[in-house]
C-alpha atoms as a PDB file:
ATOM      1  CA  UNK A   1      43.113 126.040  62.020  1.00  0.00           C
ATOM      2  CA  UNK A   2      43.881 124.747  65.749  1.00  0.00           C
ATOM      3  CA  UNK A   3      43.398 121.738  66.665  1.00  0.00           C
ATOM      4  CA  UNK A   4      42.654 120.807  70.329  1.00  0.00           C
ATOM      5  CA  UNK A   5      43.512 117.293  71.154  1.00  0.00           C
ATOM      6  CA  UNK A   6      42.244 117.854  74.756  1.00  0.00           C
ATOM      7  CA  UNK A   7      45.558 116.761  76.672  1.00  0.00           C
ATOM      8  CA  UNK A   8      47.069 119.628  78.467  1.00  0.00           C
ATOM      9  CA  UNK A   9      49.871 119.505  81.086  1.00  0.00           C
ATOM     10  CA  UNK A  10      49.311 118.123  84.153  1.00  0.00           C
ATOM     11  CA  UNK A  11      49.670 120.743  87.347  1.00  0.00           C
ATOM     12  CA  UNK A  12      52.625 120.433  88.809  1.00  0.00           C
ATOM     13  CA  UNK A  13      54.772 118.194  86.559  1.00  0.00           C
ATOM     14  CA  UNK A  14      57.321 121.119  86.066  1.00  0.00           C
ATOM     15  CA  UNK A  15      57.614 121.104  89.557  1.00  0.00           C
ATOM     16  CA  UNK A  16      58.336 117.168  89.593  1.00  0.00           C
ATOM     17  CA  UNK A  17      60.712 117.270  86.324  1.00  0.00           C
ATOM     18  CA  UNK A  18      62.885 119.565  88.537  1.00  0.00           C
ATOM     19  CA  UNK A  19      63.032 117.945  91.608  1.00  0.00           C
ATOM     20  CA  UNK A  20      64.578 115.050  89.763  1.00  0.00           C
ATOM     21  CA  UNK A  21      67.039 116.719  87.394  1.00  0.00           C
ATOM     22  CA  UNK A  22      67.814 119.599  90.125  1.00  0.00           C
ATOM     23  CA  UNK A  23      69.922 116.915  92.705  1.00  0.00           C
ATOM     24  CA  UNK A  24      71.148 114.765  89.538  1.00  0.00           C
ATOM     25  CA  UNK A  25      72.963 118.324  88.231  1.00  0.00           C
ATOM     26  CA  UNK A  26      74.235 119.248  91.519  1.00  0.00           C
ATOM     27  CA  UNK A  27      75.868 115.770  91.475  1.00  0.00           C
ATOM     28  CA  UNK A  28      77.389 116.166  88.211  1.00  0.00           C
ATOM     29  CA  UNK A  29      78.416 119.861  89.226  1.00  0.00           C
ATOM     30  CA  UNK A  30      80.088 118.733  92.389  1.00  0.00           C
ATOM     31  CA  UNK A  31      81.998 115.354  90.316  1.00  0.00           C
ATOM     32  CA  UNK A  32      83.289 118.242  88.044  1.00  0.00           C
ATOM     33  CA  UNK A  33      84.738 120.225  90.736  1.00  0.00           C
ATOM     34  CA  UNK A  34      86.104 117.078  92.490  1.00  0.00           C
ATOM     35  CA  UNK A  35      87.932 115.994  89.316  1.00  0.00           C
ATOM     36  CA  UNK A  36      89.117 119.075  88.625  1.00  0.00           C
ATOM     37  CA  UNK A  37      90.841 119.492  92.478  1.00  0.00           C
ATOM     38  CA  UNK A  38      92.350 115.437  91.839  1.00  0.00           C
ATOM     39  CA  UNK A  39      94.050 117.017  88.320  1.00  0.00           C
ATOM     40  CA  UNK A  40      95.545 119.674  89.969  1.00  0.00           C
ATOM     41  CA  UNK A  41      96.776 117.444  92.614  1.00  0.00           C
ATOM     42  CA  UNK A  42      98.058 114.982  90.310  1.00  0.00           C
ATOM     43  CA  UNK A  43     100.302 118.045  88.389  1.00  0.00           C
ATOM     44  CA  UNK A  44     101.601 118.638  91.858  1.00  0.00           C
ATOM     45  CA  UNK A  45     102.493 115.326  92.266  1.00  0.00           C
ATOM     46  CA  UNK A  46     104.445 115.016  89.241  1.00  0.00           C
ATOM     47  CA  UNK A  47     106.232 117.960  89.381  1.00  0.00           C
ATOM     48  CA  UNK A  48     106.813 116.934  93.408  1.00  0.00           C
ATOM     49  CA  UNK A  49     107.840 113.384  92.673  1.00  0.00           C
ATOM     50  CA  UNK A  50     110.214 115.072  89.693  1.00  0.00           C
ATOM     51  CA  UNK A  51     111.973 117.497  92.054  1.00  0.00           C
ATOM     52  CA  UNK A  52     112.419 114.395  94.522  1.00  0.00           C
ATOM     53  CA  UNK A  53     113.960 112.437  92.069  1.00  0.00           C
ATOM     54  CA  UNK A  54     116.471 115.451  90.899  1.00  0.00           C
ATOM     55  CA  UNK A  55     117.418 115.890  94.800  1.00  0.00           C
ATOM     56  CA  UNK A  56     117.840 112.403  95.675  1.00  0.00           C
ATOM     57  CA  UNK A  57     119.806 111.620  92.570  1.00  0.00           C
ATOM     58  CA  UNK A  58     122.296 114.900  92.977  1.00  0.00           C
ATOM     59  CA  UNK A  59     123.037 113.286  97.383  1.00  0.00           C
ATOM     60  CA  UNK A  60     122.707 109.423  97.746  1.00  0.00           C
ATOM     61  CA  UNK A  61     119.977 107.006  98.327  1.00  0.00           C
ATOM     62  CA  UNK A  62     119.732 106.785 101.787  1.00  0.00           C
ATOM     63  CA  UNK A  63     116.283 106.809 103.741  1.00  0.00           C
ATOM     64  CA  UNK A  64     117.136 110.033 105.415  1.00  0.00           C
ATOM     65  CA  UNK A  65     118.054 112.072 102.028  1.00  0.00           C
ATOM     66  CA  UNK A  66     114.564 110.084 100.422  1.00  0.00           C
ATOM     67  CA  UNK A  67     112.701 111.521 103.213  1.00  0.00           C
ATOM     68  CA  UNK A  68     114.183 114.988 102.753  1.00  0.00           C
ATOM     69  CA  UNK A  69     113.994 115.458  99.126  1.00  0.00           C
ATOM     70  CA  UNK A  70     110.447 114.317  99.331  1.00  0.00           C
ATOM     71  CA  UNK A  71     109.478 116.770 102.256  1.00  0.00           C
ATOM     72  CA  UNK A  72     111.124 119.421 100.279  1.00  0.00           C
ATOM     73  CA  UNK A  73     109.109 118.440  97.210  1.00  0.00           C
ATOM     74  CA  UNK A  74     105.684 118.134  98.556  1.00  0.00           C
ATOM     75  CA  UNK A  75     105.499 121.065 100.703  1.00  0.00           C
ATOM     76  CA  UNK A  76     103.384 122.878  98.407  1.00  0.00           C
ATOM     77  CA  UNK A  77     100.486 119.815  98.701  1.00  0.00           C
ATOM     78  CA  UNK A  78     100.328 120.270 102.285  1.00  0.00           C
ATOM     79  CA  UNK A  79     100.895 124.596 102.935  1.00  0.00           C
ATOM     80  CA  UNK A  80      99.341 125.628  99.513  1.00  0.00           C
ATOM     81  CA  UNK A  81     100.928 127.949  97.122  1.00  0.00           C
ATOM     82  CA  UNK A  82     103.587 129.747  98.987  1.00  0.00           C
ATOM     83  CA  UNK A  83     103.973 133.991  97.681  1.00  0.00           C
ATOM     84  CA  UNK A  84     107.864 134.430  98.090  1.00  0.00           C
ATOM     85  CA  UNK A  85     106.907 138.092  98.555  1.00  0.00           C
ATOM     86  CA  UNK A  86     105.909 137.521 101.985  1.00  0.00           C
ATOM     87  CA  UNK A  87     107.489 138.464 105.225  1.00  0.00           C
ATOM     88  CA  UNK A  88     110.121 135.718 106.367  1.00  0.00           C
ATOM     89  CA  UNK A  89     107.412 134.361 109.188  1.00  0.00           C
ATOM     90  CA  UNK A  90     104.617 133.783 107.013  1.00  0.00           C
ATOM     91  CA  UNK A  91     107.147 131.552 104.485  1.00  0.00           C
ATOM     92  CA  UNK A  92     108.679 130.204 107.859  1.00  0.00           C
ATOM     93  CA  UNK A  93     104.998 128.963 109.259  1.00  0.00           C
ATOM     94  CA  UNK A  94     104.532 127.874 105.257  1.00  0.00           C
ATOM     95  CA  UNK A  95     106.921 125.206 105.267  1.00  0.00           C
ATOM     96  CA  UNK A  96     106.552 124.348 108.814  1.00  0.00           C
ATOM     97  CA  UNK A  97     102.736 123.967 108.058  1.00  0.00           C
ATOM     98  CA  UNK A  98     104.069 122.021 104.846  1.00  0.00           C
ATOM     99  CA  UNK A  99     106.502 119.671 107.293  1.00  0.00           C
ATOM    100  CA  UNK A 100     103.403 118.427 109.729  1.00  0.00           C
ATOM    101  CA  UNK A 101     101.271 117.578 106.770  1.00  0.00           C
ATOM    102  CA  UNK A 102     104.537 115.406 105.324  1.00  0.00           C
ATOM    103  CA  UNK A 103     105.386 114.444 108.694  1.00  0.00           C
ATOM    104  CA  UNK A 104     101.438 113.200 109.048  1.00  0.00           C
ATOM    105  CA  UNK A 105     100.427 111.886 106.039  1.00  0.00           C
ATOM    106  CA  UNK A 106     103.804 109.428 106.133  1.00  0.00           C
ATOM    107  CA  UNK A 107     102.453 108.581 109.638  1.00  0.00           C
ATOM    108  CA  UNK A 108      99.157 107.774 108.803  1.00  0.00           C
ATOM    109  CA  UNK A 109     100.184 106.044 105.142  1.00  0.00           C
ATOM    110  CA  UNK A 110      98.806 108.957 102.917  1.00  0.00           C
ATOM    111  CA  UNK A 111     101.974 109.088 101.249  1.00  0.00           C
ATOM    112  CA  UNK A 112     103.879 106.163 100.193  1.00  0.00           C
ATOM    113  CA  UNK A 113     107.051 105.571  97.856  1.00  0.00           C
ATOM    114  CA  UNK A 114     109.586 102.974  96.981  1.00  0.00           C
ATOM    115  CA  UNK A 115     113.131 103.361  94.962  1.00  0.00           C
ATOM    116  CA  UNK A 116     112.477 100.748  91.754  1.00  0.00           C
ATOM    117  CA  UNK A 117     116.331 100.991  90.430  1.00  0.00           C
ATOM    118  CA  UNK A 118     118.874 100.843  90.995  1.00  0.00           C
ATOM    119  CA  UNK A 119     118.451  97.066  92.443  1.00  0.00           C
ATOM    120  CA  UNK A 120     120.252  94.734  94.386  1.00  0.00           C
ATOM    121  CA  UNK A 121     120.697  92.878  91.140  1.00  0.00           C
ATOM    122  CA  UNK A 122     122.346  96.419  89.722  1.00  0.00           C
ATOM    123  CA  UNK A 123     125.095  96.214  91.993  1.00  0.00           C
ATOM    124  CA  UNK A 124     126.093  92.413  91.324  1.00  0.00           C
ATOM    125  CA  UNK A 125     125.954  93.353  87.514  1.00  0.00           C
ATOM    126  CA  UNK A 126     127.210  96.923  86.781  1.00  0.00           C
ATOM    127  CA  UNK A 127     129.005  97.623  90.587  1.00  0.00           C
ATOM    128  CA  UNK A 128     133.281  98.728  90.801  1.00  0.00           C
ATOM    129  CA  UNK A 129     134.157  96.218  92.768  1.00  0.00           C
ATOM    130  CA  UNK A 130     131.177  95.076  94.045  1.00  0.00           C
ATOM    131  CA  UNK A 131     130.222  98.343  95.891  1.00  0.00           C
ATOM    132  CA  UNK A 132     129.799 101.715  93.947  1.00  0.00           C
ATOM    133  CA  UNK A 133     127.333 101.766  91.078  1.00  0.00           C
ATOM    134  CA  UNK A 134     128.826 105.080  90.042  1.00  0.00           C
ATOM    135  CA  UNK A 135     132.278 106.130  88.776  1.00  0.00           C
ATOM    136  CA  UNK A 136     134.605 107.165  86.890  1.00  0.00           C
ATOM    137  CA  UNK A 137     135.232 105.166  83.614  1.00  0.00           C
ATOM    138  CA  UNK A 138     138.467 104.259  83.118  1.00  0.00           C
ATOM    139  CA  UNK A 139     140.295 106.445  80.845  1.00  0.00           C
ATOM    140  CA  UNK A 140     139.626 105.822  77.357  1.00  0.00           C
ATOM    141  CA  UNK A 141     136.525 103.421  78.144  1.00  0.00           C
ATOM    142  CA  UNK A 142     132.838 104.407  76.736  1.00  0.00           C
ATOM    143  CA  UNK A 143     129.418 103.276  78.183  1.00  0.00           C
ATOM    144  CA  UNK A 144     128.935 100.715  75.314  1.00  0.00           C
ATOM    145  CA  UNK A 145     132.320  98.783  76.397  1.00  0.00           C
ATOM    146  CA  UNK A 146     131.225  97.885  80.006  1.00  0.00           C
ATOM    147  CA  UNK A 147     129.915  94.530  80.123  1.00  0.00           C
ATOM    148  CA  UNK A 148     127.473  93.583  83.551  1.00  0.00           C
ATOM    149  CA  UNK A 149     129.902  90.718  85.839  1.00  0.00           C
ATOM    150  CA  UNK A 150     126.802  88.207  84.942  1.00  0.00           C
ATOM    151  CA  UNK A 151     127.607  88.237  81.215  1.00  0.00           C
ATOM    152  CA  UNK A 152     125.571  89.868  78.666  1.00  0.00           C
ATOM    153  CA  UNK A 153     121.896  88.260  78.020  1.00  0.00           C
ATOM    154  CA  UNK A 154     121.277  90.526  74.682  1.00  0.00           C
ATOM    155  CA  UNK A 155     121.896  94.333  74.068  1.00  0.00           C
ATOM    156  CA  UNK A 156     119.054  97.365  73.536  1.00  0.00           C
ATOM    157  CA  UNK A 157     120.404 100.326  71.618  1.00  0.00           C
ATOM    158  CA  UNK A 158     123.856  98.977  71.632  1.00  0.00           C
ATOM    159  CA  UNK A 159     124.298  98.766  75.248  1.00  0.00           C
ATOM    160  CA  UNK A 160     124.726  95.218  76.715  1.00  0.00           C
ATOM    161  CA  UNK A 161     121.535  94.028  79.134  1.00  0.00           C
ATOM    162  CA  UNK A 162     122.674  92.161  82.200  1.00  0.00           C
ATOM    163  CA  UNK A 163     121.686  88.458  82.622  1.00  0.00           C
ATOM    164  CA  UNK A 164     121.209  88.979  86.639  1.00  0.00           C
ATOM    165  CA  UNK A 165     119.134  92.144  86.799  1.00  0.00           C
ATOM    166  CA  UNK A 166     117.839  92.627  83.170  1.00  0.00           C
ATOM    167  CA  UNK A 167     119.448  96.214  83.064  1.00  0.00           C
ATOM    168  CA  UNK A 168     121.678  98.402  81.123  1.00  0.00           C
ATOM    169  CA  UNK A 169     124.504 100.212  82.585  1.00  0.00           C
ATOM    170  CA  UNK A 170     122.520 103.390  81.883  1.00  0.00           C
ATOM    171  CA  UNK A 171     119.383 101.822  83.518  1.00  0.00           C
ATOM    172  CA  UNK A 172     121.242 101.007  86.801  1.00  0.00           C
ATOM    173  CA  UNK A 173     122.147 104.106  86.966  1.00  0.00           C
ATOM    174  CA  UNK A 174     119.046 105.821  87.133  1.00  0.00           C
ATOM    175  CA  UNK A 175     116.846 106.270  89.758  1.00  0.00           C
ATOM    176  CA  UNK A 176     113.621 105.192  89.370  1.00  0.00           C
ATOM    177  CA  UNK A 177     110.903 106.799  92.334  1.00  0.00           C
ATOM    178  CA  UNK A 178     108.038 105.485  92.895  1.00  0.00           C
ATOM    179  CA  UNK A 179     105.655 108.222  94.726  1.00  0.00           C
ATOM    180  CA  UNK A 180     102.155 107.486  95.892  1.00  0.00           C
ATOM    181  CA  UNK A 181      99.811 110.647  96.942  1.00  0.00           C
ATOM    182  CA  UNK A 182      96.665 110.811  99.079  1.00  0.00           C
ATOM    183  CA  UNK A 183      94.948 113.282  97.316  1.00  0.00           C
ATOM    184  CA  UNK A 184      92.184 114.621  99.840  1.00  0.00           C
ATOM    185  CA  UNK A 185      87.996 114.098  99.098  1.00  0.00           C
ATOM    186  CA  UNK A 186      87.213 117.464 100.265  1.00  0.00           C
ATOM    187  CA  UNK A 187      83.598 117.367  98.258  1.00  0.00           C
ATOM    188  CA  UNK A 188      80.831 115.958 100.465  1.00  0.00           C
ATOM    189  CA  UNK A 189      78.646 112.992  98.636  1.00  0.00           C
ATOM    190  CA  UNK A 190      80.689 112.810  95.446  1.00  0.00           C
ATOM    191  CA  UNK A 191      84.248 112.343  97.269  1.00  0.00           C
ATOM    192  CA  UNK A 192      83.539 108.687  98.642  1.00  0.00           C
ATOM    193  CA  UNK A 193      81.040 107.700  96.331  1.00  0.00           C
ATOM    194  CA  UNK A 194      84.257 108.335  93.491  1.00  0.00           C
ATOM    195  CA  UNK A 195      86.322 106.206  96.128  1.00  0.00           C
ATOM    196  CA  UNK A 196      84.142 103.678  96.294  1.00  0.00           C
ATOM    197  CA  UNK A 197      83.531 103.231  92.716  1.00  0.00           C
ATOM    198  CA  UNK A 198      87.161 103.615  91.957  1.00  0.00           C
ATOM    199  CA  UNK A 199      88.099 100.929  94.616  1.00  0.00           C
ATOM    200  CA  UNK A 200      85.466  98.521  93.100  1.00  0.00           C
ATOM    201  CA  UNK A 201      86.579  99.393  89.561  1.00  0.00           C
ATOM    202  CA  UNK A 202      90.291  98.292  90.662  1.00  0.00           C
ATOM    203  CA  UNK A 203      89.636  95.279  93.003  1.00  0.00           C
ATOM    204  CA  UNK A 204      90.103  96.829  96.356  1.00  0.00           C
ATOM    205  CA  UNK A 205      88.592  94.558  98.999  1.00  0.00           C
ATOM    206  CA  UNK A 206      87.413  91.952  96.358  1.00  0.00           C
ATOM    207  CA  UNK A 207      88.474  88.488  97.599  1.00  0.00           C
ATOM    208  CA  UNK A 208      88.307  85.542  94.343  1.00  0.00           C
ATOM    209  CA  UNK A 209      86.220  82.835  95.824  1.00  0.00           C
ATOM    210  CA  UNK A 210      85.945  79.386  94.646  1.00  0.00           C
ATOM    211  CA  UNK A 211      82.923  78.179  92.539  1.00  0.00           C
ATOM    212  CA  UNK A 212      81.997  75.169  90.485  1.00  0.00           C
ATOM    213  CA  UNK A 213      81.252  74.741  87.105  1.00  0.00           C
ATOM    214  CA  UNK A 214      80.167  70.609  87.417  1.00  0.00           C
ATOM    215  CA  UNK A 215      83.768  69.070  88.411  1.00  0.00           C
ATOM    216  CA  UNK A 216      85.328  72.217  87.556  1.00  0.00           C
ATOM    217  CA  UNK A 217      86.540  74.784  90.174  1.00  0.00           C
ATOM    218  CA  UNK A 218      86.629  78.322  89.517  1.00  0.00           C
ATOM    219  CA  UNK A 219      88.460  81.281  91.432  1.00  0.00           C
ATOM    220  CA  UNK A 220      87.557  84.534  91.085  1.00  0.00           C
ATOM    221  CA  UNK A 221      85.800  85.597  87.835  1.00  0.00           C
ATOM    222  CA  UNK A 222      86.914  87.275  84.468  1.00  0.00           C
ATOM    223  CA  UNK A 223      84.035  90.004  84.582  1.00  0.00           C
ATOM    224  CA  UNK A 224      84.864  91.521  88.125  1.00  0.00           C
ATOM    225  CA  UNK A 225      88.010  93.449  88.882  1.00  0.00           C
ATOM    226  CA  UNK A 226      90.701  91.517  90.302  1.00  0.00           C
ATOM    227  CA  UNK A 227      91.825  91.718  93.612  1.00  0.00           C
ATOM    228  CA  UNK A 228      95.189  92.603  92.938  1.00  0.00           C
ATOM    229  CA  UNK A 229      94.462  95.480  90.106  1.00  0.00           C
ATOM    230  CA  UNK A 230      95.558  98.198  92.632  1.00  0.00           C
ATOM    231  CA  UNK A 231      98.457  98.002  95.689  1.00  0.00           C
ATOM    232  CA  UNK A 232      97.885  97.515  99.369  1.00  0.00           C
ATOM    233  CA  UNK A 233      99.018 101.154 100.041  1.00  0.00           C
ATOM    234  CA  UNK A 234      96.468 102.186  97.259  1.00  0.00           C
ATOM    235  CA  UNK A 235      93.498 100.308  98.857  1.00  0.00           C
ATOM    236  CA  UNK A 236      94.112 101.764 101.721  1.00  0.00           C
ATOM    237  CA  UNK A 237      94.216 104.887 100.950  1.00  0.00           C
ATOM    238  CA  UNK A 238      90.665 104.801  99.506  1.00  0.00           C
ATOM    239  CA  UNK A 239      89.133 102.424 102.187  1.00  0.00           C
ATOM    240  CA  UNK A 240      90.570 105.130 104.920  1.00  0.00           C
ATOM    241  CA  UNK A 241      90.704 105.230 108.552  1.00  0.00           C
ATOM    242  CA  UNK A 242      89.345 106.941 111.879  1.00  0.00           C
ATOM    243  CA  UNK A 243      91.425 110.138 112.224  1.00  0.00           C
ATOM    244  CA  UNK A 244      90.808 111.961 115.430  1.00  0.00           C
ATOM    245  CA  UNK A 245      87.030 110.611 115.525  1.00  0.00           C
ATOM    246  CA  UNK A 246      86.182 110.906 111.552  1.00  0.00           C
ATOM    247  CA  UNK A 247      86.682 108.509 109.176  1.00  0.00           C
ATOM    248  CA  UNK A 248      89.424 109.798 106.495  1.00  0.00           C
ATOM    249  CA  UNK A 249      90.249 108.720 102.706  1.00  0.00           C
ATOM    250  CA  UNK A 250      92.187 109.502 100.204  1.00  0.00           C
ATOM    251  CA  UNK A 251      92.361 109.266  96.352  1.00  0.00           C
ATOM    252  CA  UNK A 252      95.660 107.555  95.452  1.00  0.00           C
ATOM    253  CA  UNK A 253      98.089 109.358  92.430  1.00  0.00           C
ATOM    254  CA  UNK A 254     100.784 107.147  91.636  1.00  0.00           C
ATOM    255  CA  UNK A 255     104.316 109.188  89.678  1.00  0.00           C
ATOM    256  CA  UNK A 256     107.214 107.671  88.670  1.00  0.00           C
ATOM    257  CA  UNK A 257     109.863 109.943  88.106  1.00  0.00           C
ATOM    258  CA  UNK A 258     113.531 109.312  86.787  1.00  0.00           C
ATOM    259  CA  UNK A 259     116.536 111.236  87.063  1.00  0.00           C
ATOM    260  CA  UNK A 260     120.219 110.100  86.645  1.00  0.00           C
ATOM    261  CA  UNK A 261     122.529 109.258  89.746  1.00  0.00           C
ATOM    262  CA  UNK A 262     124.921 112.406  90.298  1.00  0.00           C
ATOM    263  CA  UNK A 263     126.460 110.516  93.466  1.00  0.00           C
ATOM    264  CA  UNK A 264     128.182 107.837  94.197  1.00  0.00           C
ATOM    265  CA  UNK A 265     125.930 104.997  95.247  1.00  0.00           C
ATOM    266  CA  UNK A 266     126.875 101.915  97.777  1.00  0.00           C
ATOM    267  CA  UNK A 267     124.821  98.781  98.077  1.00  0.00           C
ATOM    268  CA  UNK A 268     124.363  99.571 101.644  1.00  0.00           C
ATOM    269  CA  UNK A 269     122.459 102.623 101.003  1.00  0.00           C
ATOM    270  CA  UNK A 270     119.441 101.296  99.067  1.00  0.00           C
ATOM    271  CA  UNK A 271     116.348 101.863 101.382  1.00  0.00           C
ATOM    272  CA  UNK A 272     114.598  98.461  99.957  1.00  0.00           C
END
């Protein structure tokens, strides 16, 4: 038996379902793809920020061997994957090509980084005479018999932590690099509205303001992001700026890679 209820489907609502769901799905296809392009940029990061750290670590601290071992690094984020089969000018215009991007993204502050240890506070605790951070043990002497000048505030694994700069003899020792990445928003619509969001998420242009409870004054609030959730550099690179008549941002990857100092190390060579 069929029963007719005497409803049928309106003309057109087909029609209407799709042109809601069709933009919604081409939003969710193009997020996909623009998360999938920030991955892959983040691996190259890492494994940029790693090699960095290896070549920095095997010549000295100083800004000019930073800038080099990071130039070297990042090449491939800026001239794309580079075919060593390939006549000697195309490699030649691939790492010149890879050079300007370094040489503009440091210019414009798409690329960022900072040396976290060794310290100042390394050298007044673990430093030969007050100057190199590495060399030679004496003969005889093992890393868990060198005690940091400021005398020892505990120990961690056996090695004695310094009471100056909180640090083991091994941790002074080992470069910590900080690397910060503008990773481009190449997809139209869903690049700056995933900026936006992520900026908002992390407190980027969010200033606490005072309010009043009665008598009580309040600053800020504990449901919104606080101001101070992401760096300067970090909000900057997702706010952007006017490049050559169009505004440009970024989407910031943070590494921090560590390697352990081959070279001899002086105070006066630390770049911060």
């Amino acid at each position: 038996m069929v029963i007719d209820t005497g409803r049928s489907r309106p003309e057109g609502a087909g029609i209407a379902e799709l042109s809601v769901a069709l933009p919604l799905l081409i939003l969710l296809g193009l997020g996909v793809i623009q998360l999938g392009l920030l991955a892959m940029d983040a691996l190259i990061a890492r494994y940029a920020a790693m090699g960095s750290a290896r070549y920095i670590a095997a010549r000295g601290l100083d800004r000019v061997t930073i800038e080099a071992g990071l130039m070297q690094s990042t090449t491939i984020l800026y001239s794309g994957v580079i075919n060593l089969r390939d006549k000697p000018a195309a490699l030649l215009e691939a790492k010149s090509r890879g050079a300007r991007g370094f040489a503009r993204d440091r210019a414009l502050g798409f690329l960022d980084w900072a040396v976290l240890t060794p310290t100042r506070d390394s050298f007044d605790d673990w430093a030969e005479s007050g100057e190199g951070v590495l060399g030679p043990l004496r003969a005889g002497m093992q890393i868990t018999d060198r005690l940091p000048n400021s005398g020892v505030l505990t120990r961690e694994r056996g090695l004695a932590v310094g009471r100056q700069s909180r640090q083991t003899y091994l941790d002074a020792n080992t470069l910590k690099l900080r690397v910060t990445v503008g990773a481009g928003l190449t997809i139209p619509v869903v690049g700056p509205m995933l900026a936006d969001t992520y900026a908002w998420l992390r407190g980027c242009g969010a200033e606490p303001k005072e309010k009043s409870l009665g008598s009580i004054s309040i600053r800020g609030s504990a449901l919104l992001p606080q101001p101070d959730a992401l760096s300067a550099v970090e909000c900057r690179m997702l706010r952007g700026l006017k490049v050559e008549g169009r505004h440009e941002r970024r989407f910031p990857i943070t590494v921090i890679a560590l390697a352990q100092l081959q070279a001899p190390v002086t105070r006066s060579e630390l770049p911060n």
